[in-house]
C-alpha atoms as a PDB file:
ATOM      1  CA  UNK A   1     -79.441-114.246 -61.513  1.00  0.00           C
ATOM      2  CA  UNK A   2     -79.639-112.072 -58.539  1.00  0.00           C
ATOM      3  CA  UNK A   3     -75.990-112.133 -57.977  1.00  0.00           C
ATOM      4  CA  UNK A   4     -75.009-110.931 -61.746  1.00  0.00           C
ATOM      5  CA  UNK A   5     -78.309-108.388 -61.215  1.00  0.00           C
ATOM      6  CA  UNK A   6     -76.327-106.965 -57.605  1.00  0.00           C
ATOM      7  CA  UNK A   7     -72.444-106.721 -59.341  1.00  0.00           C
ATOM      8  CA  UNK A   8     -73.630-105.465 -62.822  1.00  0.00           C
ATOM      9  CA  UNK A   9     -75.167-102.364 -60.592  1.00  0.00           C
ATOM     10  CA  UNK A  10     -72.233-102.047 -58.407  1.00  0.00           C
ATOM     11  CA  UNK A  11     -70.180-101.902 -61.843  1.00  0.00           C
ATOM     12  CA  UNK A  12     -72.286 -99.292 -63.027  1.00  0.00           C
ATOM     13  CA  UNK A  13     -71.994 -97.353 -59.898  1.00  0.00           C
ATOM     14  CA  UNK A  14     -68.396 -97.602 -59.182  1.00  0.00           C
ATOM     15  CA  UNK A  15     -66.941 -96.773 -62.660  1.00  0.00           C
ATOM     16  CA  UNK A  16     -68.174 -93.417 -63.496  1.00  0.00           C
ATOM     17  CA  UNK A  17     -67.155 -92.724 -60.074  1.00  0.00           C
ATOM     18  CA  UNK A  18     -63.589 -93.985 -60.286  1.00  0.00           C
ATOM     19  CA  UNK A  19     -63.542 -92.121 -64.044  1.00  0.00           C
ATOM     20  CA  UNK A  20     -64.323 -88.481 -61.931  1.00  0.00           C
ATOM     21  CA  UNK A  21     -62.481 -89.397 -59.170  1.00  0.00           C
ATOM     22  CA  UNK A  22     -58.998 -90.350 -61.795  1.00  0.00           C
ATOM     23  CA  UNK A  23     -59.195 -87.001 -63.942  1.00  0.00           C
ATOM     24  CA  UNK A  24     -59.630 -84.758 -61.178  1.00  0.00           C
ATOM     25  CA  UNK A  25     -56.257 -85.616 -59.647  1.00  0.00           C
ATOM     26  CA  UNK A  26     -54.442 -86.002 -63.006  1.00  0.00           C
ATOM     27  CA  UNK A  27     -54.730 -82.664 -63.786  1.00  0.00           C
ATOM     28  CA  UNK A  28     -54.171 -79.010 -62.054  1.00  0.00           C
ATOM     29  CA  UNK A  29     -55.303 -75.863 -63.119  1.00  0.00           C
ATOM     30  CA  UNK A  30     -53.162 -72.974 -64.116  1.00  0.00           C
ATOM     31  CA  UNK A  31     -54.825 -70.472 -60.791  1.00  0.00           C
ATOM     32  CA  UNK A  32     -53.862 -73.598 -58.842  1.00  0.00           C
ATOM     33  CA  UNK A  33     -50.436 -74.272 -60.217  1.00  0.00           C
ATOM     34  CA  UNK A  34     -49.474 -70.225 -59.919  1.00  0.00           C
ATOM     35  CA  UNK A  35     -50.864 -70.609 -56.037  1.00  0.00           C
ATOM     36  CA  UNK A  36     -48.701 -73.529 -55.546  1.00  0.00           C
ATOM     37  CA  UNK A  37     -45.858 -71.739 -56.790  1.00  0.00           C
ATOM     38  CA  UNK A  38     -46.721 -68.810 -54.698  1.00  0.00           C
ATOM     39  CA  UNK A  39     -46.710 -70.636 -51.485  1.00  0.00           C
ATOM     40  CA  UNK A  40     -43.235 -72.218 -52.541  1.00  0.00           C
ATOM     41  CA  UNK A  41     -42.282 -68.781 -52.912  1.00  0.00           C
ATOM     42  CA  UNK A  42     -43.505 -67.248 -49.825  1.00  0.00           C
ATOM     43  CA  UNK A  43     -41.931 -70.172 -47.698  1.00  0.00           C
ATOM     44  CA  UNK A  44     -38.474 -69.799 -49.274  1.00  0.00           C
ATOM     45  CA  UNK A  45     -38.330 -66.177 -48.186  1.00  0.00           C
ATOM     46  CA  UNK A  46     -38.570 -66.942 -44.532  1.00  0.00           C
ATOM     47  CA  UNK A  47     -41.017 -64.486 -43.784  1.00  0.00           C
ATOM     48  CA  UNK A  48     -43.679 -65.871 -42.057  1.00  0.00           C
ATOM     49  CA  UNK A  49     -46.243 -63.149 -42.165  1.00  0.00           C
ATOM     50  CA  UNK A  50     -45.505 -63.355 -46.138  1.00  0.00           C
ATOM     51  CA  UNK A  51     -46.622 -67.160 -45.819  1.00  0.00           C
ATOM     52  CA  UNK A  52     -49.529 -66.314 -43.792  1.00  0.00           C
ATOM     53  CA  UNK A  53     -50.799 -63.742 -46.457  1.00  0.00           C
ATOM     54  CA  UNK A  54     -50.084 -65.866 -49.518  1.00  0.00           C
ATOM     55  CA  UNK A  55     -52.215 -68.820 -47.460  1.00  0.00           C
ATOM     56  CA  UNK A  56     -55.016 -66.920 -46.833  1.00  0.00           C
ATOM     57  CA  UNK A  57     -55.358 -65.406 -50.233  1.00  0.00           C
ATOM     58  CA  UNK A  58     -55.535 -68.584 -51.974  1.00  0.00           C
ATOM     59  CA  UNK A  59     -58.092 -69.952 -49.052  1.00  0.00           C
ATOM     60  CA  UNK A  60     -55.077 -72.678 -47.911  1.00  0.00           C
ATOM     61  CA  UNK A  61     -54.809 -73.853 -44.876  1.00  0.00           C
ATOM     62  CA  UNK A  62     -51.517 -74.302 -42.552  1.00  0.00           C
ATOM     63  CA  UNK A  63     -51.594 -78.307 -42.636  1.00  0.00           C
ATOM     64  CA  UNK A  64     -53.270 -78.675 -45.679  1.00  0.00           C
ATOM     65  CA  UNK A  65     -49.920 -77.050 -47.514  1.00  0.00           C
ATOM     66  CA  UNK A  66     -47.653 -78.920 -44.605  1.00  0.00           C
ATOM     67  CA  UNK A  67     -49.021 -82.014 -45.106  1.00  0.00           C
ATOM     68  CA  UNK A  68     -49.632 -81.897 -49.590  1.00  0.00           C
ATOM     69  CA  UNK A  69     -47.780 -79.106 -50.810  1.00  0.00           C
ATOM     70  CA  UNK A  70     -44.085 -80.020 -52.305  1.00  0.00           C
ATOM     71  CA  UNK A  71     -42.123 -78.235 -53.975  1.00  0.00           C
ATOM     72  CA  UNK A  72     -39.370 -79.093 -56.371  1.00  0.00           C
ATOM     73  CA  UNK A  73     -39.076 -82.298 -55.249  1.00  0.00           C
ATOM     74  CA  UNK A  74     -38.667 -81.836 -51.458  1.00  0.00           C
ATOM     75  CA  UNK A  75     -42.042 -81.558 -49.106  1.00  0.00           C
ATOM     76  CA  UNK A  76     -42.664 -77.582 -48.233  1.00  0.00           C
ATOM     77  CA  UNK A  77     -40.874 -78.191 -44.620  1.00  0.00           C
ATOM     78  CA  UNK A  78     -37.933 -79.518 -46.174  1.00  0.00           C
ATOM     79  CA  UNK A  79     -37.662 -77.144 -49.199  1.00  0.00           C
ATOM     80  CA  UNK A  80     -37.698 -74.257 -46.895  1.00  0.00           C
ATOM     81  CA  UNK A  81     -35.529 -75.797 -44.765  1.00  0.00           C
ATOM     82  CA  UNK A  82     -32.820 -76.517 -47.446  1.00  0.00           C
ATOM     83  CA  UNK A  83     -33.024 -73.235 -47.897  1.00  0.00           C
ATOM     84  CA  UNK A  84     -32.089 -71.405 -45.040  1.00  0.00           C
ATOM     85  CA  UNK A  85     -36.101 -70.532 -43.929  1.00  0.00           C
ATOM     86  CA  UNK A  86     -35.977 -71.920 -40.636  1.00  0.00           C
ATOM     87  CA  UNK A  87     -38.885 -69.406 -39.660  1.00  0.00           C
ATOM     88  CA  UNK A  88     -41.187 -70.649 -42.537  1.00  0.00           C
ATOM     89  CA  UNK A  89     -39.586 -74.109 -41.801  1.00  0.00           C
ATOM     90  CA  UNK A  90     -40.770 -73.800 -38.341  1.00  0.00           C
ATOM     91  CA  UNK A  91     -44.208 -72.679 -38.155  1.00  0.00           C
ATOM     92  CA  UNK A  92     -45.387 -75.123 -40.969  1.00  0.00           C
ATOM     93  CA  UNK A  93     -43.700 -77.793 -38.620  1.00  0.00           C
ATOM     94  CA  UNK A  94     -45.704 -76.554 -35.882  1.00  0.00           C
ATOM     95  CA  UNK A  95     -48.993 -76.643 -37.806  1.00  0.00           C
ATOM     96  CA  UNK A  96     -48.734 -80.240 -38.704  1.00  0.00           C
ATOM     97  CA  UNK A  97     -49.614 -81.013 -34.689  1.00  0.00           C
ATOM     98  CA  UNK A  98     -49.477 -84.725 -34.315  1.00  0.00           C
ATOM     99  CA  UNK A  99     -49.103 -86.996 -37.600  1.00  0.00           C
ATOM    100  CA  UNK A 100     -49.195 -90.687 -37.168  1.00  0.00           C
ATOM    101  CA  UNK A 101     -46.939 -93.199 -39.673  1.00  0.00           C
ATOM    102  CA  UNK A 102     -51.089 -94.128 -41.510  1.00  0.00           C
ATOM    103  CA  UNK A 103     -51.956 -90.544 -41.849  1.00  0.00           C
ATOM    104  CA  UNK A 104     -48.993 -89.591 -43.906  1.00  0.00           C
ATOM    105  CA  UNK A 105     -49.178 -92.858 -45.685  1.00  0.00           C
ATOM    106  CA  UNK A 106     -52.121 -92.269 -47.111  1.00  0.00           C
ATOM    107  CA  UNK A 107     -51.706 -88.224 -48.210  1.00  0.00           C
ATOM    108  CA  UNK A 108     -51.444 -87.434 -51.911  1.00  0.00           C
ATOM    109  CA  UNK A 109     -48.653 -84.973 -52.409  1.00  0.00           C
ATOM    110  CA  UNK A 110     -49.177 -81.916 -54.832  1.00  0.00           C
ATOM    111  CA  UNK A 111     -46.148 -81.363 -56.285  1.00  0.00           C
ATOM    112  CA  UNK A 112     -44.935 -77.834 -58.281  1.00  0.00           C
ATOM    113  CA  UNK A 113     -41.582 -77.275 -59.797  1.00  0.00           C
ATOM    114  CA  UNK A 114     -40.760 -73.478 -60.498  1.00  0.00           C
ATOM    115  CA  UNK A 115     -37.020 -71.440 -60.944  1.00  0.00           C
ATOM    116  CA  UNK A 116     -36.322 -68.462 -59.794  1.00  0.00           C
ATOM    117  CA  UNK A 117     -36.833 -65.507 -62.407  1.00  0.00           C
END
């Protein structure tokens, strides 16, 4: 009895959580899809003071957005890369410090897709 008692509780605990925990990464807001885009942006142009500004005004943090951020497809380093921002390429590269094989396993990627207008 004690046994059904302890896993209907732990059942009861862990599915609301794992309800909260599903919806907020299925969805993004507009604010945070436009800030997204706006980093993608800023690290395209190769300017890394334009970056740094676009960062700070959304409250992002260097390897936070080197780490998560991707953008059309490609992750932010290799975006900016593949498009001739070695500058931006460089100094998100440089704020990733050391990244083991588990700790990029285990990152969720935020990806945006945008065009050029």
């Amino acid at each position: 009895m004690t046994t059904i008692k302890t896993t209907l509780i732990a059942l009861a605990t862990a599915v609301p959580a794992l309800a909260f925990s599903l919806t907020s990464q299925a969805t993004t807001t507009s604010y945070m899809n436009t800030a997204l885009v706006e980093v993608c942006k800023a690290a395209q142009s190769n300017k890394v003071l334009k970056l740094k500004s676009v960062m700070k005004s959304h409250r992002l943090q260097n390897k936070t957005v080197a780490l998560k951020v991707m953008c059309n497809g490609d992750d932010i380093i290799t975006f900016a890369a593949k498009n001739g921002a070695t500058k931006t390429a460089a100094k998100l590269q440089e704020s990733m410090g050391e990244v083991s094989i588990t700790d990029v396993a285990v990152i969720e990627k935020i990806n945006v897709t945008f065009t050029e207008s």
